[in-house]
PDB file of N, CA and C in Angstrom:
ATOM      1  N   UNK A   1       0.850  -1.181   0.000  1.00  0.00           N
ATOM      2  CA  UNK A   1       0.000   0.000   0.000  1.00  0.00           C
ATOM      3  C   UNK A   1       0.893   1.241   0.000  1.00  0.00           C
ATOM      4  N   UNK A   2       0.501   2.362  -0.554  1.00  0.00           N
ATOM      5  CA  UNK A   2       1.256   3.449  -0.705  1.00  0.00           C
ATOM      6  C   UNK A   2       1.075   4.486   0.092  1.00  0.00           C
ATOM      7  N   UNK A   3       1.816   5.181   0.248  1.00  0.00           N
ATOM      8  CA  UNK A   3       2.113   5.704   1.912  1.00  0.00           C
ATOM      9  C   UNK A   3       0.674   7.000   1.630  1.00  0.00           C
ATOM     10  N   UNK A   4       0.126   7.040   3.123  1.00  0.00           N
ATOM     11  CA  UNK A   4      -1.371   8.237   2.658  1.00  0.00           C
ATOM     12  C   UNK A   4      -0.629   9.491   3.291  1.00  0.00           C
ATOM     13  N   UNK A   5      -1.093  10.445   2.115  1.00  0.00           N
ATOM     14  CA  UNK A   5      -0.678  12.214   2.770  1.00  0.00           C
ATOM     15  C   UNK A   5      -1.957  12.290   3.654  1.00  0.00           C
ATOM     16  N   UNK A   6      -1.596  12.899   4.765  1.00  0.00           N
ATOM     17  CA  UNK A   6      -2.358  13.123   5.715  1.00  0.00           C
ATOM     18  C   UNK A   6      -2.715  14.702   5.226  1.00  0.00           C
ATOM     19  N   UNK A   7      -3.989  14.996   5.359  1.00  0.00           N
ATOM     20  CA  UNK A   7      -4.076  16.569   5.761  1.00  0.00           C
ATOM     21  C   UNK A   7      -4.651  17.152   6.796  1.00  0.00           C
ATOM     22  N   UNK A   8      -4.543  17.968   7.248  1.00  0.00           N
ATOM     23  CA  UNK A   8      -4.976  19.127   8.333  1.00  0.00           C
ATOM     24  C   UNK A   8      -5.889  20.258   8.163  1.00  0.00           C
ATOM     25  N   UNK A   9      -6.877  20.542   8.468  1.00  0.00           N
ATOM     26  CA  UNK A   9      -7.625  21.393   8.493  1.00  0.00           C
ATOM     27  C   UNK A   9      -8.320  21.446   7.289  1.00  0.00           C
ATOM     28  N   UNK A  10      -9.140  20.773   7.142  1.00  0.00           N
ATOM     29  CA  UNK A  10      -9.581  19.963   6.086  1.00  0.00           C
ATOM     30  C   UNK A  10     -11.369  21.324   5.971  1.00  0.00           C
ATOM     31  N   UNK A  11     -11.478  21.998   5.121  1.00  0.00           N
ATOM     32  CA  UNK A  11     -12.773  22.266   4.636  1.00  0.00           C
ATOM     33  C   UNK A  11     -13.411  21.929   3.783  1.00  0.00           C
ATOM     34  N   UNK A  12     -14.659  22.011   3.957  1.00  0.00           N
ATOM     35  CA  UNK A  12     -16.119  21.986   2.522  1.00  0.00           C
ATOM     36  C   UNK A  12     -16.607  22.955   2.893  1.00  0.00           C
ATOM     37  N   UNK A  13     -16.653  23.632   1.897  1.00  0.00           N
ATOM     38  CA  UNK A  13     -18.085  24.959   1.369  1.00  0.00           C
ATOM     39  C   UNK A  13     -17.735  25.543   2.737  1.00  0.00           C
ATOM     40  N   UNK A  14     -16.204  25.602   3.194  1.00  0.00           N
ATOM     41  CA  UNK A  14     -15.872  27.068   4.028  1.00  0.00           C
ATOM     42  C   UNK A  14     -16.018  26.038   5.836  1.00  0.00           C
ATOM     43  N   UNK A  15     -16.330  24.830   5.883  1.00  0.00           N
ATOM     44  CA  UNK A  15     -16.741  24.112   7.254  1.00  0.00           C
ATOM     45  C   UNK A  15     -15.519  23.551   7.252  1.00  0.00           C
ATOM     46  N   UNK A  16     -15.290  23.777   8.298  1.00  0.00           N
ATOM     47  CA  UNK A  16     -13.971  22.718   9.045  1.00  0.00           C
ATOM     48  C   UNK A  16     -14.416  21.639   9.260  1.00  0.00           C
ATOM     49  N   UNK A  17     -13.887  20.375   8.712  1.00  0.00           N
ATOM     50  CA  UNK A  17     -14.224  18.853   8.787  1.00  0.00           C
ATOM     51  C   UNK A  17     -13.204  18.543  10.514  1.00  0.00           C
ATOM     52  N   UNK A  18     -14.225  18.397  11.412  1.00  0.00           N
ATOM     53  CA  UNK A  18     -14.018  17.975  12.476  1.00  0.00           C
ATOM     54  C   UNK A  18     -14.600  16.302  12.386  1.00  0.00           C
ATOM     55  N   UNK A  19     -14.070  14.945  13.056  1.00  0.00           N
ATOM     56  CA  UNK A  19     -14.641  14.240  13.023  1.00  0.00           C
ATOM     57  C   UNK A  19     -15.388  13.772  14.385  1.00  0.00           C
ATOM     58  N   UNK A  20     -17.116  13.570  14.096  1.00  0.00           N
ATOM     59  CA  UNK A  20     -18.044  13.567  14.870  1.00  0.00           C
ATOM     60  C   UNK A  20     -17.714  12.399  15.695  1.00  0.00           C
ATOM     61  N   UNK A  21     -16.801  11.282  16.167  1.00  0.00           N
ATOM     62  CA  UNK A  21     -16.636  10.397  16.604  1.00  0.00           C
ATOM     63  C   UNK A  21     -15.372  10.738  17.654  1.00  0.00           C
ATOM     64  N   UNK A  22     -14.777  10.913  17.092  1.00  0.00           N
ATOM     65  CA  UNK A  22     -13.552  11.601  18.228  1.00  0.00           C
ATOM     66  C   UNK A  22     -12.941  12.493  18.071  1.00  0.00           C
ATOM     67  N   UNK A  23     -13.458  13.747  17.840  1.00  0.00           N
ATOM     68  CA  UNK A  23     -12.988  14.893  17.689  1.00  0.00           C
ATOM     69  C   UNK A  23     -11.788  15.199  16.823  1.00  0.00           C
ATOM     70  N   UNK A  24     -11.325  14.109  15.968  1.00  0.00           N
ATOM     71  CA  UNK A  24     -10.238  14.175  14.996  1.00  0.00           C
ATOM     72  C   UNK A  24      -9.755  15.449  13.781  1.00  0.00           C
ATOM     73  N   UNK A  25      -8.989  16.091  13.962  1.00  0.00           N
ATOM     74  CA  UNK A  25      -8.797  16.644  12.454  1.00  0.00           C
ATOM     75  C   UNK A  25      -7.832  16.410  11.463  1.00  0.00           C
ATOM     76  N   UNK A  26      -7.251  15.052  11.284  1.00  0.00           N
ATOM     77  CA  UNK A  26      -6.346  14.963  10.449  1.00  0.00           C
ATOM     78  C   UNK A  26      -7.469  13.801   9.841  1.00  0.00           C
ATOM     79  N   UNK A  27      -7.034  14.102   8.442  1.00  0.00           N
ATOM     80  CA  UNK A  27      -7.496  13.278   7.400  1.00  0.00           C
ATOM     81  C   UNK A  27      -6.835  12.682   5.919  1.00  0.00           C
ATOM     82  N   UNK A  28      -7.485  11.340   5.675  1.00  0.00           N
ATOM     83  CA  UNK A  28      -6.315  10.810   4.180  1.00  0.00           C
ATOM     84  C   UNK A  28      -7.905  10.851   3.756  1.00  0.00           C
ATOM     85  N   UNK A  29      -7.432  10.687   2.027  1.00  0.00           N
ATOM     86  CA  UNK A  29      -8.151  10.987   1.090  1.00  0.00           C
ATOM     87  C   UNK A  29      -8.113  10.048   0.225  1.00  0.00           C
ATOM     88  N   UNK A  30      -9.842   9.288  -0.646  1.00  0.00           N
ATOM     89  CA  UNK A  30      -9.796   8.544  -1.387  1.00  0.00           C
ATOM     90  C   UNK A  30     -10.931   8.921  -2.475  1.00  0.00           C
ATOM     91  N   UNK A  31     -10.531   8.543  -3.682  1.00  0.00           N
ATOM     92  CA  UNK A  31     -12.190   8.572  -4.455  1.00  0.00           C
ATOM     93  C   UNK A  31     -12.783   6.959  -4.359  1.00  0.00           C
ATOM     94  N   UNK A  32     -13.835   7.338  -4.353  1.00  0.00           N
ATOM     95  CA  UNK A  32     -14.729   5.622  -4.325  1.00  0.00           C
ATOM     96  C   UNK A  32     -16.112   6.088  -5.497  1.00  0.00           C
ATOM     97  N   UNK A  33     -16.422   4.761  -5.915  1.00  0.00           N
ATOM     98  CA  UNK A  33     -17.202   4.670  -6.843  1.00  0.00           C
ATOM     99  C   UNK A  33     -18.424   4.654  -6.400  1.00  0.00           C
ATOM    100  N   UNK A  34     -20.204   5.346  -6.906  1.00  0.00           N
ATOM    101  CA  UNK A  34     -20.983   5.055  -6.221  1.00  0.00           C
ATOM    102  C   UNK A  34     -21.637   4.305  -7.509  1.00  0.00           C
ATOM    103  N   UNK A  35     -21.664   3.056  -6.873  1.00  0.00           N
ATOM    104  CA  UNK A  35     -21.910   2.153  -8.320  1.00  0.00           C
ATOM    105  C   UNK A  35     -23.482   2.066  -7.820  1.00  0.00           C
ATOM    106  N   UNK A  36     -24.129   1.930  -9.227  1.00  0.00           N
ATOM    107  CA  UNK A  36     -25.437   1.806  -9.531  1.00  0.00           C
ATOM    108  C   UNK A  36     -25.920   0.139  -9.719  1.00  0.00           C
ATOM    109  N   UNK A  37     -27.006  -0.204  -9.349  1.00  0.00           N
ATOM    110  CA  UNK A  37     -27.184  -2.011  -9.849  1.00  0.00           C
ATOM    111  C   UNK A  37     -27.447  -1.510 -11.203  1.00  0.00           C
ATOM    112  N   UNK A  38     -28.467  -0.532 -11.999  1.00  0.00           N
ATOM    113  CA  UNK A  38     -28.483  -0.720 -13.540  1.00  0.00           C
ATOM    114  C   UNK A  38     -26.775  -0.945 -14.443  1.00  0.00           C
ATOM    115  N   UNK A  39     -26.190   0.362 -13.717  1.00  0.00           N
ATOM    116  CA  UNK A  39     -24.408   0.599 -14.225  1.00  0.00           C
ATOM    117  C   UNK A  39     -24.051  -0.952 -14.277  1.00  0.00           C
ATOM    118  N   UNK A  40     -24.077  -1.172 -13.306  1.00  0.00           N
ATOM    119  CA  UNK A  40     -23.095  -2.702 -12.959  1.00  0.00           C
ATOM    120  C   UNK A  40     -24.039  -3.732 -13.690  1.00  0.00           C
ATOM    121  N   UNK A  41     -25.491  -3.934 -13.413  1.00  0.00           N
ATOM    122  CA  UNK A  41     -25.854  -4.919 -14.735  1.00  0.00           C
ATOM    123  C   UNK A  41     -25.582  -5.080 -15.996  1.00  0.00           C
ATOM    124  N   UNK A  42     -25.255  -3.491 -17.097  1.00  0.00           N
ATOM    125  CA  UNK A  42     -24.190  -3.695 -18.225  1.00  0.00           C
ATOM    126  C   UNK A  42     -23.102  -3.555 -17.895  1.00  0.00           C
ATOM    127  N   UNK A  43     -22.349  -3.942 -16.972  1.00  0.00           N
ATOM    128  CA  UNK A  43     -20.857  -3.707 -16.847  1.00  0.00           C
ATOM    129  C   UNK A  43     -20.118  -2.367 -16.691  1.00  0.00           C
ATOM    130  N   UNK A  44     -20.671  -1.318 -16.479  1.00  0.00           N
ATOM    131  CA  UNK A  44     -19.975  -0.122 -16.947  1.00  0.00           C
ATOM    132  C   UNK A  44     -20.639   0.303 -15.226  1.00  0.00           C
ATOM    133  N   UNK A  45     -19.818  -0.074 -14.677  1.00  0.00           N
ATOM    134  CA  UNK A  45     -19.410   0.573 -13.420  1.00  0.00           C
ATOM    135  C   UNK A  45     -18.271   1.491 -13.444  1.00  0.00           C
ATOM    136  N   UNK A  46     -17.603   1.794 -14.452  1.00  0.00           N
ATOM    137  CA  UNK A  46     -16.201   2.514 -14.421  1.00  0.00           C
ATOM    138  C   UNK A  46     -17.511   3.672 -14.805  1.00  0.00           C
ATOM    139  N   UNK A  47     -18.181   3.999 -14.974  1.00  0.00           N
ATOM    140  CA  UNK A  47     -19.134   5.763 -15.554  1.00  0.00           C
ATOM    141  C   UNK A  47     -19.857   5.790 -14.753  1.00  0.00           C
ATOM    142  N   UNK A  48     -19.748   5.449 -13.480  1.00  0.00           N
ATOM    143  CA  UNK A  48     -20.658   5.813 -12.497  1.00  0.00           C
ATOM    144  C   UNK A  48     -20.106   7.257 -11.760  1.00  0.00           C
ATOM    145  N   UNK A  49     -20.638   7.727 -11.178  1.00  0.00           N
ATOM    146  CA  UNK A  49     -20.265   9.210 -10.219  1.00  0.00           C
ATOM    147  C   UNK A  49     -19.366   8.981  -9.480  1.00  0.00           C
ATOM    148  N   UNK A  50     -17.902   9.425  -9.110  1.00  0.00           N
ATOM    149  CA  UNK A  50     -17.261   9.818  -7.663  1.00  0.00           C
ATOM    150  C   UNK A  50     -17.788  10.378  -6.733  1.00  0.00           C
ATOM    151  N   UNK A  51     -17.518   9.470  -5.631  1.00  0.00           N
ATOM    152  CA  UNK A  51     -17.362  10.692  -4.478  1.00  0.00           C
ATOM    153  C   UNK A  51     -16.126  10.727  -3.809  1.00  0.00           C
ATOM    154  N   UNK A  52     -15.890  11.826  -2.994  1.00  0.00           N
ATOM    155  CA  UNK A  52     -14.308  12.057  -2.173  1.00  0.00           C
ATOM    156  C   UNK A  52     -14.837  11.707  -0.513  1.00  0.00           C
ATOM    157  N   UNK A  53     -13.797  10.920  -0.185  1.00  0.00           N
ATOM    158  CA  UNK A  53     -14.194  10.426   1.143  1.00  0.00           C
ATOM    159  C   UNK A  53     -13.316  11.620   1.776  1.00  0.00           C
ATOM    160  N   UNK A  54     -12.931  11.421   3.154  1.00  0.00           N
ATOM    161  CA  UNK A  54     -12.623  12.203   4.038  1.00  0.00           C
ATOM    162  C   UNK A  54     -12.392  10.921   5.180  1.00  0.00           C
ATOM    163  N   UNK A  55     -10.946  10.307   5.537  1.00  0.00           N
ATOM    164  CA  UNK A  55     -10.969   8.927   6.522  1.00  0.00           C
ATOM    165  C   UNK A  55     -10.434   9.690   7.756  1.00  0.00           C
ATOM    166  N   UNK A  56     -11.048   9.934   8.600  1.00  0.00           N
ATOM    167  CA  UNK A  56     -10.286  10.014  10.148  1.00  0.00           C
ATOM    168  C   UNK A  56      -8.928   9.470  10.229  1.00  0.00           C
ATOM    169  N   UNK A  57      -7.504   9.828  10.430  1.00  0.00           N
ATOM    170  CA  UNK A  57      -6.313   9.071  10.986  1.00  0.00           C
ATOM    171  C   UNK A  57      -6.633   8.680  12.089  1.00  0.00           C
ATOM    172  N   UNK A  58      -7.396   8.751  12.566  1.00  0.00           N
ATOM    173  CA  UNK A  58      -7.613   8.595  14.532  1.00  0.00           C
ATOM    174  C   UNK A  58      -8.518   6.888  14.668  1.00  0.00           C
ATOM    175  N   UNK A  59      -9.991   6.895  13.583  1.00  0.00           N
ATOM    176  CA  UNK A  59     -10.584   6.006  14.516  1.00  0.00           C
ATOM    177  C   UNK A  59     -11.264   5.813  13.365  1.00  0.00           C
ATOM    178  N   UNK A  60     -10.742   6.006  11.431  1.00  0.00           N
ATOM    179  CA  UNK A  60     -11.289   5.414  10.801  1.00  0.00           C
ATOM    180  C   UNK A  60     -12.714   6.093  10.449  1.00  0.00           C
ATOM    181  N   UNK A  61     -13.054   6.925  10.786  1.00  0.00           N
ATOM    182  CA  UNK A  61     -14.819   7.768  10.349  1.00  0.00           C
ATOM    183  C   UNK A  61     -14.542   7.901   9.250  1.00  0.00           C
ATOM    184  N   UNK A  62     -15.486   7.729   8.478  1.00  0.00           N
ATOM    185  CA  UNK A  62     -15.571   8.250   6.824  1.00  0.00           C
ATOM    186  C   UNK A  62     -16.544   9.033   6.445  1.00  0.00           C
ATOM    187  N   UNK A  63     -16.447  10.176   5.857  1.00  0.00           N
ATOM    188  CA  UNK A  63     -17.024  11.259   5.225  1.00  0.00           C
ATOM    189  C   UNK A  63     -17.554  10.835   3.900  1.00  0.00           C
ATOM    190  N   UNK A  64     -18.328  10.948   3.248  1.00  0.00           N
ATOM    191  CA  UNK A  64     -18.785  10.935   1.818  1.00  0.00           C
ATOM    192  C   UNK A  64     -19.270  12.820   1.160  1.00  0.00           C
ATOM    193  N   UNK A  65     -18.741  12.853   0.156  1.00  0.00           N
ATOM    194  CA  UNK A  65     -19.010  14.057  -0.768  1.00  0.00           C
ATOM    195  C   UNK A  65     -19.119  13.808  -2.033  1.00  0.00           C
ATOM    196  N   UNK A  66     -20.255  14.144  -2.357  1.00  0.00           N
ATOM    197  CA  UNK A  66     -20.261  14.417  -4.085  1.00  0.00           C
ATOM    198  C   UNK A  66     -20.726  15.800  -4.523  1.00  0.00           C
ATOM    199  N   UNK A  67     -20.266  16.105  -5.584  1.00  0.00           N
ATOM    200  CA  UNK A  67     -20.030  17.580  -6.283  1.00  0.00           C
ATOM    201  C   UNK A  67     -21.723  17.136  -7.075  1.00  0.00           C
TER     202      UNK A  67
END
């Protein structure tokens, strides 16, 4: 696995991403797929929407965002 940049002081739309579980503010960053059952019944789960997570370093909470 490849090493995660941590970040600090993490905002959306101007809000400081505090995490609601243990008060965490450092965070690593992933895109994940929000796959559809129609998408994935023809195979074309790769054209489904992103979203950007937001993972707690502390205790693992995950954030979901889509644009």
């Amino acid at each position: 696995m490849s090493k995660k940049e941590i970040l600090n002081n993490v905002s959306i739309e101007g809000n400081k991403l505090i995490c609601p579980i243990c008060t965490g503010k450092q965070f690593w960053t992933r895109k994940t797929l929000m796959n559809t059952t129609g998408m994935s019944f023809f195979n074309l789960d790769w054209a489904n929407k992103k979203a950007t997570n937001y993972i707690c370093t502390h205790c693992g909470y995950v954030y979901w965002f889509m644009k």
